[in-house]
C-alpha atoms as a PDB file:
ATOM      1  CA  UNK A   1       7.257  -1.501  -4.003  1.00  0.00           C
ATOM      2  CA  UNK A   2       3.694   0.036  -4.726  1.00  0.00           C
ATOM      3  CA  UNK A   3       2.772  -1.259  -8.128  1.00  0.00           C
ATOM      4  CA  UNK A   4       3.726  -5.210  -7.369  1.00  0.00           C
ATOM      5  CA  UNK A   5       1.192  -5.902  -4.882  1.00  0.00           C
ATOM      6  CA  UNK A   6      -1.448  -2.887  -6.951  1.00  0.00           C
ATOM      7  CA  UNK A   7      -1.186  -5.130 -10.241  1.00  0.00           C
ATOM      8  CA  UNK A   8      -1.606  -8.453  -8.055  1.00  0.00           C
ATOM      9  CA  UNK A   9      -4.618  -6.982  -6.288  1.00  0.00           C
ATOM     10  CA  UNK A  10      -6.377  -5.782  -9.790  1.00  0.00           C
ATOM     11  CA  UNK A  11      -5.181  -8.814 -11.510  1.00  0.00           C
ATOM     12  CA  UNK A  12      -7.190 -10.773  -8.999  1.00  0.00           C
ATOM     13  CA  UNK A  13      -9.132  -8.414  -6.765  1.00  0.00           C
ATOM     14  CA  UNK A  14     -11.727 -11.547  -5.385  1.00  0.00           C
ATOM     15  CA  UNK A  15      -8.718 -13.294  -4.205  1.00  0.00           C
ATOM     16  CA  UNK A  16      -7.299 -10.152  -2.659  1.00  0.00           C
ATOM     17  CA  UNK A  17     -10.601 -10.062  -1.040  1.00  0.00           C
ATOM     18  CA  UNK A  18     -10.786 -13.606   0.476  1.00  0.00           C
ATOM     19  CA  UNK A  19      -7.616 -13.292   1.463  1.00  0.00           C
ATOM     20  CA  UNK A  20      -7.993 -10.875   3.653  1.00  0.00           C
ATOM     21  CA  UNK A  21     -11.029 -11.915   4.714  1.00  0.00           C
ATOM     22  CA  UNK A  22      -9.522 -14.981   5.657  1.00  0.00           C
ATOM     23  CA  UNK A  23      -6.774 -13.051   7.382  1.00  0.00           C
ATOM     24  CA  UNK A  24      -9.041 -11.632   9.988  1.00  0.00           C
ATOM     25  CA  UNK A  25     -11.081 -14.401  10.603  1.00  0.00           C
ATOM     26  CA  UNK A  26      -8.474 -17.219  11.122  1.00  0.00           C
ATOM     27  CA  UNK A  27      -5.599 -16.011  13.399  1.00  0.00           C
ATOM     28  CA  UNK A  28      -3.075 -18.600  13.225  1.00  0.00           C
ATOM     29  CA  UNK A  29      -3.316 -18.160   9.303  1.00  0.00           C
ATOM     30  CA  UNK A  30      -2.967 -14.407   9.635  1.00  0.00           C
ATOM     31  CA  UNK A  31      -0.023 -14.593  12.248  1.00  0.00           C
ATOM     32  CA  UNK A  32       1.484 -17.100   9.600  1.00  0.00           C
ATOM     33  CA  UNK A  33       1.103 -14.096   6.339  1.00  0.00           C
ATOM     34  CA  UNK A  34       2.274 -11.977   9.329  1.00  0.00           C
ATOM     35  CA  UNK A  35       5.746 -13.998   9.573  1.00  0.00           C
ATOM     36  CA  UNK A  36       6.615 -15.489   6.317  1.00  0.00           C
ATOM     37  CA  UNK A  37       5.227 -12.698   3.776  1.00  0.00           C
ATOM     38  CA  UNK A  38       3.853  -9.101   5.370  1.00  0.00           C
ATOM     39  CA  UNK A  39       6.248  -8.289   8.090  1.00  0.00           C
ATOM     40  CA  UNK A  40       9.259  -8.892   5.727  1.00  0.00           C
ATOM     41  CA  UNK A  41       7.632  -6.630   3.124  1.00  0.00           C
ATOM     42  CA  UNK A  42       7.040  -3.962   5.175  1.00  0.00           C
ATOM     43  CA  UNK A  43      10.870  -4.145   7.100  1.00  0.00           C
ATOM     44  CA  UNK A  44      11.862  -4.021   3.147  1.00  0.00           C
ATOM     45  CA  UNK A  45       9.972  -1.053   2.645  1.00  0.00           C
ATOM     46  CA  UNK A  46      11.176   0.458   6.269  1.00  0.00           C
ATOM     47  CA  UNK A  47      14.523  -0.375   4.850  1.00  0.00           C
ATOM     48  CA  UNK A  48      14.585   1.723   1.719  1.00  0.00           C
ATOM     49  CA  UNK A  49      12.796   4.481   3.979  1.00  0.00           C
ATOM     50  CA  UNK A  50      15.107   4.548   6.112  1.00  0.00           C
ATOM     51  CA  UNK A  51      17.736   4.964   3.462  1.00  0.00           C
ATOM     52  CA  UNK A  52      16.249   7.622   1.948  1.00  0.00           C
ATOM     53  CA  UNK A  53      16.057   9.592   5.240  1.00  0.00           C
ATOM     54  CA  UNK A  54      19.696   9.091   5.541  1.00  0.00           C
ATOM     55  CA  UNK A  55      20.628  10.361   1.976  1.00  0.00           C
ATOM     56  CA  UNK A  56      18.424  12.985   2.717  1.00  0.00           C
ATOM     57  CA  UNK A  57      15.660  12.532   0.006  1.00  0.00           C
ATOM     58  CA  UNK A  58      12.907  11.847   2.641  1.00  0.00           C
ATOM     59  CA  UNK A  59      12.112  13.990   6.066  1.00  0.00           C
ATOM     60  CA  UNK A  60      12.838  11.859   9.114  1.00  0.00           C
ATOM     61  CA  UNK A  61      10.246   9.776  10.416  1.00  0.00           C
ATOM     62  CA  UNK A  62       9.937   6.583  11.971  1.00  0.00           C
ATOM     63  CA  UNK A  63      10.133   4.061   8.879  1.00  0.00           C
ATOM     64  CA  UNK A  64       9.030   1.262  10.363  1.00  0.00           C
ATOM     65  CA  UNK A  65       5.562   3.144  11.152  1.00  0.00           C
ATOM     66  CA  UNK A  66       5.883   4.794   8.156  1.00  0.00           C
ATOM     67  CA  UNK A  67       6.070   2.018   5.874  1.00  0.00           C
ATOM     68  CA  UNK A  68       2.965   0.207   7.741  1.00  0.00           C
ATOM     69  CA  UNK A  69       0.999   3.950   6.729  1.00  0.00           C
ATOM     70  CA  UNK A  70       2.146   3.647   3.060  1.00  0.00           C
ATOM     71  CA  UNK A  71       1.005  -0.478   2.705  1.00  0.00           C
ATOM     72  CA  UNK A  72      -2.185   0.869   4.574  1.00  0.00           C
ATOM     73  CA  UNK A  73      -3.137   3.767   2.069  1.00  0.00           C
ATOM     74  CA  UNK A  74      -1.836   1.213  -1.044  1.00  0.00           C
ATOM     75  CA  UNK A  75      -4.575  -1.503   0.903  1.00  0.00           C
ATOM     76  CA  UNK A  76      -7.190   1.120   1.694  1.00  0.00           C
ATOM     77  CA  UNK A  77      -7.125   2.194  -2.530  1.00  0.00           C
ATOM     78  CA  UNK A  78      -7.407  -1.217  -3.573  1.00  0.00           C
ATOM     79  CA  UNK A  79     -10.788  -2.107  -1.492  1.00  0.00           C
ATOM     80  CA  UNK A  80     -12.200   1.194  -2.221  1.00  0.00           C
ATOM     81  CA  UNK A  81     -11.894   0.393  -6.035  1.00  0.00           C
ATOM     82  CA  UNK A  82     -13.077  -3.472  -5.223  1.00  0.00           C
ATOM     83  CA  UNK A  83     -16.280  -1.954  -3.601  1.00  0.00           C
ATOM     84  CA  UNK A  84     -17.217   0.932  -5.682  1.00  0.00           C
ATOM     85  CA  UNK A  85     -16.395  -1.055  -9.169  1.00  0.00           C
ATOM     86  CA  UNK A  86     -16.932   0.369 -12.415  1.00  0.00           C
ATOM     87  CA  UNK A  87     -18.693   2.936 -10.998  1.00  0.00           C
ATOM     88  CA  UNK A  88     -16.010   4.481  -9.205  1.00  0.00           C
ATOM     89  CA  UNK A  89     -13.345   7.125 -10.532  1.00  0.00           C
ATOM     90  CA  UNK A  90     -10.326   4.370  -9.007  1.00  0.00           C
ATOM     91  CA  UNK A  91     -12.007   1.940 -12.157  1.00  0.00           C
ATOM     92  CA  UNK A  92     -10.699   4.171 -14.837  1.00  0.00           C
ATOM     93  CA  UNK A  93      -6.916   4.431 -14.109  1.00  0.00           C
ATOM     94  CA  UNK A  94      -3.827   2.411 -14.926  1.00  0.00           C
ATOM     95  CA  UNK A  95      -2.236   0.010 -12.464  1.00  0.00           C
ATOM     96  CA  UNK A  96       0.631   2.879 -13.166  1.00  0.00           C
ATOM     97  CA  UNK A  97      -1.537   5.664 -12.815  1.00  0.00           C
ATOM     98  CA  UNK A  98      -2.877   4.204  -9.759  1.00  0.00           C
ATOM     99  CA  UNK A  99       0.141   3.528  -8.099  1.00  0.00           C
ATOM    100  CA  UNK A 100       1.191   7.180  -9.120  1.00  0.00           C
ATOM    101  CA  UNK A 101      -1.768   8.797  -7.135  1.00  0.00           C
ATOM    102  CA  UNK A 102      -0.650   6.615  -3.872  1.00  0.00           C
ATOM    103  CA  UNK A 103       2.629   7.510  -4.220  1.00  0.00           C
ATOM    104  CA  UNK A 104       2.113  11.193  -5.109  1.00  0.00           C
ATOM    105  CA  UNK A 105      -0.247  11.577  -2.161  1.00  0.00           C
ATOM    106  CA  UNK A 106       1.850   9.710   0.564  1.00  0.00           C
ATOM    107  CA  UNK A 107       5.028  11.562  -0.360  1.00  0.00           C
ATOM    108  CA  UNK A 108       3.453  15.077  -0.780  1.00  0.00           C
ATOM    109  CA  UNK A 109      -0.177  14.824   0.999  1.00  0.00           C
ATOM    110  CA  UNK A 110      -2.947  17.516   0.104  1.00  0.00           C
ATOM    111  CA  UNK A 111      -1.092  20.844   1.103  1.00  0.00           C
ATOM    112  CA  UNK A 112      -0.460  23.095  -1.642  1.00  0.00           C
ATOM    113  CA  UNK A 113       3.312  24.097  -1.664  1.00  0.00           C
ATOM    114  CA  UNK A 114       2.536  27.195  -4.314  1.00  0.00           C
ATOM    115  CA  UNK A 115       1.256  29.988  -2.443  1.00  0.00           C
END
């Protein structure tokens, strides 16, 4: 769920770019992405949330919120390494290794659970 949209974004980071620039600038456009391709991601995502909060693997939360925060951080990652470039520390990992620091920090944050 993290590293599909991760690999489109670095395969093709100026269209990433445009798009959402175009996004916030033309509303009927964005509330089209909305309905047809973002909102049914992010129910997906709520979805296997949610299902992992009933097994038990994940604390309870509300998923559809939650999945919005985790497409948000994934989003948020991707521009930071657009803007900083090579220059930045984002530059020199994997798509993999990427999507592992996301995922590591939205399912265990920055608290230390040793001591």
């Amino acid at each position: 769920l993290i590293k599909g949209p991760l690999r489109t974004w670095i395969d093709d980071p100026k269209v990433s770019m445009f798009l959402v620039g175009e996004l916030m600038r033309d509303e009927e456009l964005r509330r089209h992405y909305a309905e047809e391709f973002f909102t049914p991601v992010l129910e997906q995502v709520g979805d296997y949330i949610k299902s992992a909060q009933e097994a038990g693997t994940y604390r309870k939360t509300r998923s559809n919120v939650t999945s919005r925060v985790m497409w948000g951080l994934m989003l948020g990652t991707m521009m930071v390494r657009e803007i900083e470039g090579n220059d930045g520390p984002l530059s020199e990992l994997t798509v993999d290794e990427l999507a592992n620091e996301v995922i590591e920090f939205a399912f265990n944050g920055l608290i230390s659970r040793e001591g």
